[in-house]
C-alpha atoms as a PDB file:
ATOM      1  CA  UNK A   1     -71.442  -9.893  53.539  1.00  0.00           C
ATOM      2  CA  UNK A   2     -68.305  -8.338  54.052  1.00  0.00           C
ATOM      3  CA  UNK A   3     -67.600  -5.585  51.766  1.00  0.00           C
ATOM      4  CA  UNK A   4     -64.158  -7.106  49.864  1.00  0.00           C
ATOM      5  CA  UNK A   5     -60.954  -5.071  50.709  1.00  0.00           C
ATOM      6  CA  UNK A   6     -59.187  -3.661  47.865  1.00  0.00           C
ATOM      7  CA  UNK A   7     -55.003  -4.716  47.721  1.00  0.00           C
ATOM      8  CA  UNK A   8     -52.977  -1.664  48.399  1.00  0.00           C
ATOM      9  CA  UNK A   9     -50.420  -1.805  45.519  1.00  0.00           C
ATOM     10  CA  UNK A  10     -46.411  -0.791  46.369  1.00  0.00           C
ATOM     11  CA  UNK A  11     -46.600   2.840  46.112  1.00  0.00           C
ATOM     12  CA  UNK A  12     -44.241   4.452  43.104  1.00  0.00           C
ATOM     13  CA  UNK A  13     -40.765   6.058  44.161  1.00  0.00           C
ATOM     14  CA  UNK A  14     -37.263   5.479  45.633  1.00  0.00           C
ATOM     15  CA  UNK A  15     -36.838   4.221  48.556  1.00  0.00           C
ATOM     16  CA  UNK A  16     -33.907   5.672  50.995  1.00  0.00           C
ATOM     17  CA  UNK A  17     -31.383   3.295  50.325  1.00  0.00           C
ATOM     18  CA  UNK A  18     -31.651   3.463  46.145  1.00  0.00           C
ATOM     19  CA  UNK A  19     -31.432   7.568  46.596  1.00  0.00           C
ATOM     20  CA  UNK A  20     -28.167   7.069  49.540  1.00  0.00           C
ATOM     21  CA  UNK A  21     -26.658   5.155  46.321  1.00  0.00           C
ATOM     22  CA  UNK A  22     -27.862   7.390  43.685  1.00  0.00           C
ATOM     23  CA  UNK A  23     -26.294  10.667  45.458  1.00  0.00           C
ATOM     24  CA  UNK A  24     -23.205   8.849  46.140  1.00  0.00           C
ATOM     25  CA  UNK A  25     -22.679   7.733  42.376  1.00  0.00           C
ATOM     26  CA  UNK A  26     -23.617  11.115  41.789  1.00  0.00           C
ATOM     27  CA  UNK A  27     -21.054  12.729  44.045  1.00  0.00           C
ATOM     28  CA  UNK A  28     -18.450  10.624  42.770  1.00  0.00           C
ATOM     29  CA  UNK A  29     -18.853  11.482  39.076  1.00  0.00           C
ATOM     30  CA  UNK A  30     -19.039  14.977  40.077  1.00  0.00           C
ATOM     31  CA  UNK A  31     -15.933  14.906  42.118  1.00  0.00           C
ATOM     32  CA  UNK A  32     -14.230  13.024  38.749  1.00  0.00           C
ATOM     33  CA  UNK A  33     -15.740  15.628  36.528  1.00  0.00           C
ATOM     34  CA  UNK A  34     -14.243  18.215  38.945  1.00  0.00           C
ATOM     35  CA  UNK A  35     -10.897  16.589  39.021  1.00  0.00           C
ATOM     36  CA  UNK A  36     -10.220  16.538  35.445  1.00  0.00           C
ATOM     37  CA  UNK A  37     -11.260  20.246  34.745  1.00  0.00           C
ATOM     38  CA  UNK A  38      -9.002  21.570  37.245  1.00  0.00           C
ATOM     39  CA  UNK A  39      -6.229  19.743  35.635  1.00  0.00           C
ATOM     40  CA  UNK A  40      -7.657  21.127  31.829  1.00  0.00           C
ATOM     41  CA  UNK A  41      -7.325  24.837  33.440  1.00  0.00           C
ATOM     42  CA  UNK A  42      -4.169  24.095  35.106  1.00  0.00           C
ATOM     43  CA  UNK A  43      -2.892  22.940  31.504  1.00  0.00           C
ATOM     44  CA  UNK A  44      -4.380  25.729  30.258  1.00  0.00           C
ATOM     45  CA  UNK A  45      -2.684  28.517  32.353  1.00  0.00           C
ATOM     46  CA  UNK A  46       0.666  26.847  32.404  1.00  0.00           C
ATOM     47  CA  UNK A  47       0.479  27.172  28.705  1.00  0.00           C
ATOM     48  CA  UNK A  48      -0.625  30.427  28.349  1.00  0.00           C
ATOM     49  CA  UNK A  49       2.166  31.251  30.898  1.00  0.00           C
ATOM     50  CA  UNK A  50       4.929  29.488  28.766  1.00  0.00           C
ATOM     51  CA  UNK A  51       3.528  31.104  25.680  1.00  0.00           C
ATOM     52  CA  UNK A  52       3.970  34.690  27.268  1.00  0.00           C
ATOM     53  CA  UNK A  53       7.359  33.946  28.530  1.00  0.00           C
ATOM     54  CA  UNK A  54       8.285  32.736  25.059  1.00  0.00           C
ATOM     55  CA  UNK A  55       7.087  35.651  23.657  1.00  0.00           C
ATOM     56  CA  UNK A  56       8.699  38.240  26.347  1.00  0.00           C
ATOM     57  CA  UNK A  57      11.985  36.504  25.392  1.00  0.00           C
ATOM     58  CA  UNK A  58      11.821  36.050  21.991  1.00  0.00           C
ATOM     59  CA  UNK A  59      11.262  40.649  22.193  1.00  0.00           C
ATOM     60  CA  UNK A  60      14.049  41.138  24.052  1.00  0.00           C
ATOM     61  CA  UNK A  61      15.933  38.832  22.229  1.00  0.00           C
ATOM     62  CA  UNK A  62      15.253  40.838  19.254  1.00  0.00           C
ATOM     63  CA  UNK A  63      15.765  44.437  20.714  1.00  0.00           C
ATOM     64  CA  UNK A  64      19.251  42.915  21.952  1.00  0.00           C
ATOM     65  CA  UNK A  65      20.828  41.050  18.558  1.00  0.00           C
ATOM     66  CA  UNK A  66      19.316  44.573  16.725  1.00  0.00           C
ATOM     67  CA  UNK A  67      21.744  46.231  18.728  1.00  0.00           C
ATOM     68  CA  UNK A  68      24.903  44.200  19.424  1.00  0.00           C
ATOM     69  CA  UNK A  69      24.707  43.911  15.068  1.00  0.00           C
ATOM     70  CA  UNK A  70      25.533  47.500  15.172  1.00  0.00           C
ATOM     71  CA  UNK A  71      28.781  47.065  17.255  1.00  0.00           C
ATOM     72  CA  UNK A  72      31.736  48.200  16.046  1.00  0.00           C
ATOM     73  CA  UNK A  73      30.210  50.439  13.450  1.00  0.00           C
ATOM     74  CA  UNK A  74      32.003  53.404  12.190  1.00  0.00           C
ATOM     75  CA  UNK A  75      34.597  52.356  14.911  1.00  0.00           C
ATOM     76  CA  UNK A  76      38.293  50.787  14.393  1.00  0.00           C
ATOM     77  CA  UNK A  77      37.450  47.405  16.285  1.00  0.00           C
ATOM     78  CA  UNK A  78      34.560  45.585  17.288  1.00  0.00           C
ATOM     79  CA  UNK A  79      33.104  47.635  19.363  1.00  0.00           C
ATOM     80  CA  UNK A  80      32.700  45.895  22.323  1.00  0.00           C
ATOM     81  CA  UNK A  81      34.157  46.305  25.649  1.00  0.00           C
ATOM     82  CA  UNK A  82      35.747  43.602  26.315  1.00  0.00           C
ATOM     83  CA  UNK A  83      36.577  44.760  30.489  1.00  0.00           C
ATOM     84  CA  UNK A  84      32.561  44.926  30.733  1.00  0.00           C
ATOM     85  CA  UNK A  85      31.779  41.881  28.633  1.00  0.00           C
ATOM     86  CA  UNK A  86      31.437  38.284  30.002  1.00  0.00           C
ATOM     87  CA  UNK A  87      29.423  35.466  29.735  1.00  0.00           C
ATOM     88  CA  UNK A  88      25.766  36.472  30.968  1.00  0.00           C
ATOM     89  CA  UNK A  89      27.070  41.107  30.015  1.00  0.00           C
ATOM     90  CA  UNK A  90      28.000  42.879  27.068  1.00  0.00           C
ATOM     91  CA  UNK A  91      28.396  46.269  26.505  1.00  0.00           C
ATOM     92  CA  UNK A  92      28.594  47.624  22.830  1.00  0.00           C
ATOM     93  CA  UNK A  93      29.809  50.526  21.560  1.00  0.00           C
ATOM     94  CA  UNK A  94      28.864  52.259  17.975  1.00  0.00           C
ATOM     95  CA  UNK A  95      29.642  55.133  16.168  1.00  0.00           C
ATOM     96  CA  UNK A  96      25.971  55.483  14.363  1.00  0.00           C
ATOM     97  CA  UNK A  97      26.230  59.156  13.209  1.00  0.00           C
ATOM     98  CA  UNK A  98      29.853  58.343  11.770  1.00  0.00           C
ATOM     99  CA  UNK A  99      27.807  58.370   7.959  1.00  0.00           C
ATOM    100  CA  UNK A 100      25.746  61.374   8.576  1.00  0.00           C
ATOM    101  CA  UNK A 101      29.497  63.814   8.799  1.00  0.00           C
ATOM    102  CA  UNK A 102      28.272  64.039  13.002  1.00  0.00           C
ATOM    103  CA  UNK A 103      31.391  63.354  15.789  1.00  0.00           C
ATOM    104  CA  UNK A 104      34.778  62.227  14.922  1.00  0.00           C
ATOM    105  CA  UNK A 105      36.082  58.480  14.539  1.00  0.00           C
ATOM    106  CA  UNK A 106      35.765  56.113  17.417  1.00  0.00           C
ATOM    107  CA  UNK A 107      33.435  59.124  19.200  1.00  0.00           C
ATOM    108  CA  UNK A 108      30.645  57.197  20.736  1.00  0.00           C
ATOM    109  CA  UNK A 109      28.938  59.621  23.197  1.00  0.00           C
ATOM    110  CA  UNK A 110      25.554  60.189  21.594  1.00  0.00           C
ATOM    111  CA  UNK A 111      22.362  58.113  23.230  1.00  0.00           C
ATOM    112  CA  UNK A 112      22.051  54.735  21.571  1.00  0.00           C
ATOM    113  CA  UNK A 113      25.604  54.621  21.147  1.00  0.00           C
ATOM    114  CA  UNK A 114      27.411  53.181  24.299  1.00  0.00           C
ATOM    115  CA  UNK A 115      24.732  50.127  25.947  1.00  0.00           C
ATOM    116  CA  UNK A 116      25.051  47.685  28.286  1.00  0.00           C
ATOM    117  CA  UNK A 117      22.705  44.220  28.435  1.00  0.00           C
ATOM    118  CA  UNK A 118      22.724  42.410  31.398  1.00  0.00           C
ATOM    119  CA  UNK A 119      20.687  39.861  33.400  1.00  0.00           C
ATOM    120  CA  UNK A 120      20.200  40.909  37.229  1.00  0.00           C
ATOM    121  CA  UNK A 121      18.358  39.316  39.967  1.00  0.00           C
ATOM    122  CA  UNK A 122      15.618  41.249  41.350  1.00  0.00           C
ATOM    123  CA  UNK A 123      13.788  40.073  44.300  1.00  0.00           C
ATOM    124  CA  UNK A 124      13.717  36.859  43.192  1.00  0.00           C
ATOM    125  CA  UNK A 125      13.286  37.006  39.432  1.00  0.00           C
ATOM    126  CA  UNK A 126      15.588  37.122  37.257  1.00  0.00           C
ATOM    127  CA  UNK A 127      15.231  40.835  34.383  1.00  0.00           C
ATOM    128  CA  UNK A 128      17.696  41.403  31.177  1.00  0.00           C
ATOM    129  CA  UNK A 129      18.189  44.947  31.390  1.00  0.00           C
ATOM    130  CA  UNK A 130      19.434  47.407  28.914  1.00  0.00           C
ATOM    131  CA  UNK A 131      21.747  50.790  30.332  1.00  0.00           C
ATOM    132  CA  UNK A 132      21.974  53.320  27.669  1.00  0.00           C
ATOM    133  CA  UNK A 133      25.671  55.215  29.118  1.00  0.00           C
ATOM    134  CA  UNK A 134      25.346  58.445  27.551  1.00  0.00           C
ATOM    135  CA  UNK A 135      21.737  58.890  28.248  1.00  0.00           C
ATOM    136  CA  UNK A 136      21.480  59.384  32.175  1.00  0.00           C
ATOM    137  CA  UNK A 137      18.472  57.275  32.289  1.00  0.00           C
ATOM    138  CA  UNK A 138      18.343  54.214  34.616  1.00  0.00           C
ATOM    139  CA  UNK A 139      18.843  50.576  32.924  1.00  0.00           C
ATOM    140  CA  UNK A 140      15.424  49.506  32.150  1.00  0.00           C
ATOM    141  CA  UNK A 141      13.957  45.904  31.694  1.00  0.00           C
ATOM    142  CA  UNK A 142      14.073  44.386  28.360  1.00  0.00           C
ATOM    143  CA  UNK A 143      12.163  40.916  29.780  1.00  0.00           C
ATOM    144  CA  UNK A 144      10.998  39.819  33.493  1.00  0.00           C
ATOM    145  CA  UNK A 145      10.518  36.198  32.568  1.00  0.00           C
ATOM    146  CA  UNK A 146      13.375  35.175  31.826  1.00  0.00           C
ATOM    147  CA  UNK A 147      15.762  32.750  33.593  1.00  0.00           C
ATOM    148  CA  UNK A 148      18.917  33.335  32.045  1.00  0.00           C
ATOM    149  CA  UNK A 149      21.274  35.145  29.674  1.00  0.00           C
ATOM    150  CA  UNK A 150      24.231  33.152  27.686  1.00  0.00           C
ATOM    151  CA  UNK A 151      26.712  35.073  25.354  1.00  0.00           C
ATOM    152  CA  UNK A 152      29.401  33.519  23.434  1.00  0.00           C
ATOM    153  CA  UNK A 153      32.090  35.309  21.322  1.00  0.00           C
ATOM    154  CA  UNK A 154      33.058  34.069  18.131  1.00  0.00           C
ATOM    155  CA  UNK A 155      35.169  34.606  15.253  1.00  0.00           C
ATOM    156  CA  UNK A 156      34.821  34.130  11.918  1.00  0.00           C
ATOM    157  CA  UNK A 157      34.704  30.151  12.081  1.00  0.00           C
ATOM    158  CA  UNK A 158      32.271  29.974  15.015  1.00  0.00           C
ATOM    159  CA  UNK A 159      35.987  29.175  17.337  1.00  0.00           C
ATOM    160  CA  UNK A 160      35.048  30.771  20.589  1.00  0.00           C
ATOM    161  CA  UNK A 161      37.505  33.910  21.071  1.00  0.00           C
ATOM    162  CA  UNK A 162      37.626  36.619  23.740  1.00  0.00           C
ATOM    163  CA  UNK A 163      34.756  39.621  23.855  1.00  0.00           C
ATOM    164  CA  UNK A 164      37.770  42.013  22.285  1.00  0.00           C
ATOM    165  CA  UNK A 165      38.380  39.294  18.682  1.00  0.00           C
ATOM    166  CA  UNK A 166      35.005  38.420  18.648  1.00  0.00           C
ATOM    167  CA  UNK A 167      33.694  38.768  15.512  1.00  0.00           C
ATOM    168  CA  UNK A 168      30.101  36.874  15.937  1.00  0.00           C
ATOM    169  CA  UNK A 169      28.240  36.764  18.840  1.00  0.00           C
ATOM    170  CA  UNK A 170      25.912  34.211  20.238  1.00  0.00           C
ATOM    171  CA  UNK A 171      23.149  35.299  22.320  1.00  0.00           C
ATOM    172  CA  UNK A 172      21.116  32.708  23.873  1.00  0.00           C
ATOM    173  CA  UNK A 173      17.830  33.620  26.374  1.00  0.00           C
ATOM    174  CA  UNK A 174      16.571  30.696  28.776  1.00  0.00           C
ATOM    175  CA  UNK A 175      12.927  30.663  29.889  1.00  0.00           C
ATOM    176  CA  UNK A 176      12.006  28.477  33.265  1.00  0.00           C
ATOM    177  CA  UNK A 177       8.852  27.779  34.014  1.00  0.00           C
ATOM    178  CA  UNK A 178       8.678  26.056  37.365  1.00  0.00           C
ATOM    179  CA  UNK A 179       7.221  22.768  38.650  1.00  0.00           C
ATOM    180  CA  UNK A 180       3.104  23.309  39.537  1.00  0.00           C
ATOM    181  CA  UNK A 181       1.767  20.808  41.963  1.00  0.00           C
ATOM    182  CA  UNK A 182       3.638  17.826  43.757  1.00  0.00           C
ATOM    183  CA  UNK A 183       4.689  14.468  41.576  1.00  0.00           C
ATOM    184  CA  UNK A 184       2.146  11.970  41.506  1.00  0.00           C
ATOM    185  CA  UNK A 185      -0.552  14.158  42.271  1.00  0.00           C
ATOM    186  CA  UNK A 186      -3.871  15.408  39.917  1.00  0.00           C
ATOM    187  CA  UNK A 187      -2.873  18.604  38.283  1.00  0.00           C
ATOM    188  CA  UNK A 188       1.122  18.416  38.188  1.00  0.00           C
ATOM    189  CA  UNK A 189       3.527  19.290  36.015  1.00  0.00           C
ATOM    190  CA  UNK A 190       7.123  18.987  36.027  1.00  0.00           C
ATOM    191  CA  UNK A 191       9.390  22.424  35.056  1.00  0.00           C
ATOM    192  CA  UNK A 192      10.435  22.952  32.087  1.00  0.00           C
ATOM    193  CA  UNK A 193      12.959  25.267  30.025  1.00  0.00           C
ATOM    194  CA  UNK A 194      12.810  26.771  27.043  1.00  0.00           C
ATOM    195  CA  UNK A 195      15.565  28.516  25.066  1.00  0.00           C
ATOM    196  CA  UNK A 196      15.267  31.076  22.179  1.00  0.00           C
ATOM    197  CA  UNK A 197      18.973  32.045  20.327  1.00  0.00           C
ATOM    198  CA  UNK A 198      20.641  34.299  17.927  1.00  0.00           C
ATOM    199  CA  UNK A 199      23.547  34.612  16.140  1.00  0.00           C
ATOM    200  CA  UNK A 200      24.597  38.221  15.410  1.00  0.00           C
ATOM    201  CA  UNK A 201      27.448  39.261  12.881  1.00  0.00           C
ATOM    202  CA  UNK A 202      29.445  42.316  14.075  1.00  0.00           C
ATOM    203  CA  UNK A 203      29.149  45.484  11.852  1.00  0.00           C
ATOM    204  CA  UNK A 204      33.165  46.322  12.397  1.00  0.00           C
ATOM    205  CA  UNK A 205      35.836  47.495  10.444  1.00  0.00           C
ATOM    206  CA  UNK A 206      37.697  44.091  10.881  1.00  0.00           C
ATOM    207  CA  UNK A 207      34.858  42.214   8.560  1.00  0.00           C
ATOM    208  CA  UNK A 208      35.356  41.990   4.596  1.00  0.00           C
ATOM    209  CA  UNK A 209      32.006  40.485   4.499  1.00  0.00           C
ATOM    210  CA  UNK A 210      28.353  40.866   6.266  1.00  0.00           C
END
């Protein structure tokens, strides 16, 4: 008798067509996966950016109402110079040892006394610099990421008046962070602006109130 053969049963596995469509669902999740967490870290570091730029304005913006407030103080007018003073430059003048007995009236030629704020372009970004006259230092940068500088004179009922009547003044600091990526594509975003603002009350002798 012949001996009686023994099946062979279907041997356990994938076969090359179920692992071509496993690797290519796999690829394609990856590449998904992939997608979206470039686009979290491009979120990510446009925020951080606008957060820094905020921040960087928001200082200068401080350093710069601090010092326009002292205008005019311990001088006859305002203090400001109204042939250097425009719409995006000021330049303040103030008598600050006029208390202490130090220099007469309307002398302003100690450091911290005669400044100049200004927003220059420099090699293709835009810096709010602050020149102190009487020190013999160069202007130095207040903020590098900033995108612009608006200053508005007022008087005493917000009426817009020239730099030499003003008795308020309205400092406003723009922040532009550009567009990333192309429209319509994974990871953009469109520019946007930000603006941080102040309104500073002149310390001059033209004031009855603070």
């Amino acid at each position: 008798m012949k001996p009686a053969q023994q099946g062979r049963g279907r041997e356990a596995g994938f076969s090359l067509i179920e692992l071509i469509i496993a690797m290519g669902l796999t690829l394609t999740v990856m590449s998904m996966a992939s997608i979206l967490l470039a686009e979290a870290f491009g979120v990510r570091t446009r925020e951080h950016t606008r957060v820094e730029a905020i921040a960087d304005a928001q200082r200068a913006l401080n350093i710069l109402s601090r010092e326009v407030a002292n205008s005019g103080f311990g001088l006859d007018g305002n203090g400001i110079v109204a042939a250097d003073s425009g719409a995006d430059t000021i330049r303040v003048r103030a008598n600050l040892n006029s208390f202490g007995g130090a220099g007469a009236q309307n002398a302003t030629t100690d450091a911290d006394e005669d400044l100049i704020f200004s927003i220059i372009d420099n090699g293709g970004e835009r810096l709010i610099y602050r020149h102190d006259v009487n020190s013999g230092v160069p202007p130095s940068p207040l903020a590098d990421r900033v995108d612009s500088l608006e200053i508005v004179y007022l008087d005493e009922d917000d009426a817009e008046v020239a730099p030499g009547l003003a008795e308020k003044v309205r400092l406003t600091i723009g922040v532009l962070l550009p567009q990333v990526g192309v429209a319509g594509s994974p990871g953009h975003q469109p520019a946007s602006r930000t603006q941080v603002t102040s309104e500073v009350t002149l310390r001059n002798g033209n004031l009855t109130s603070y």
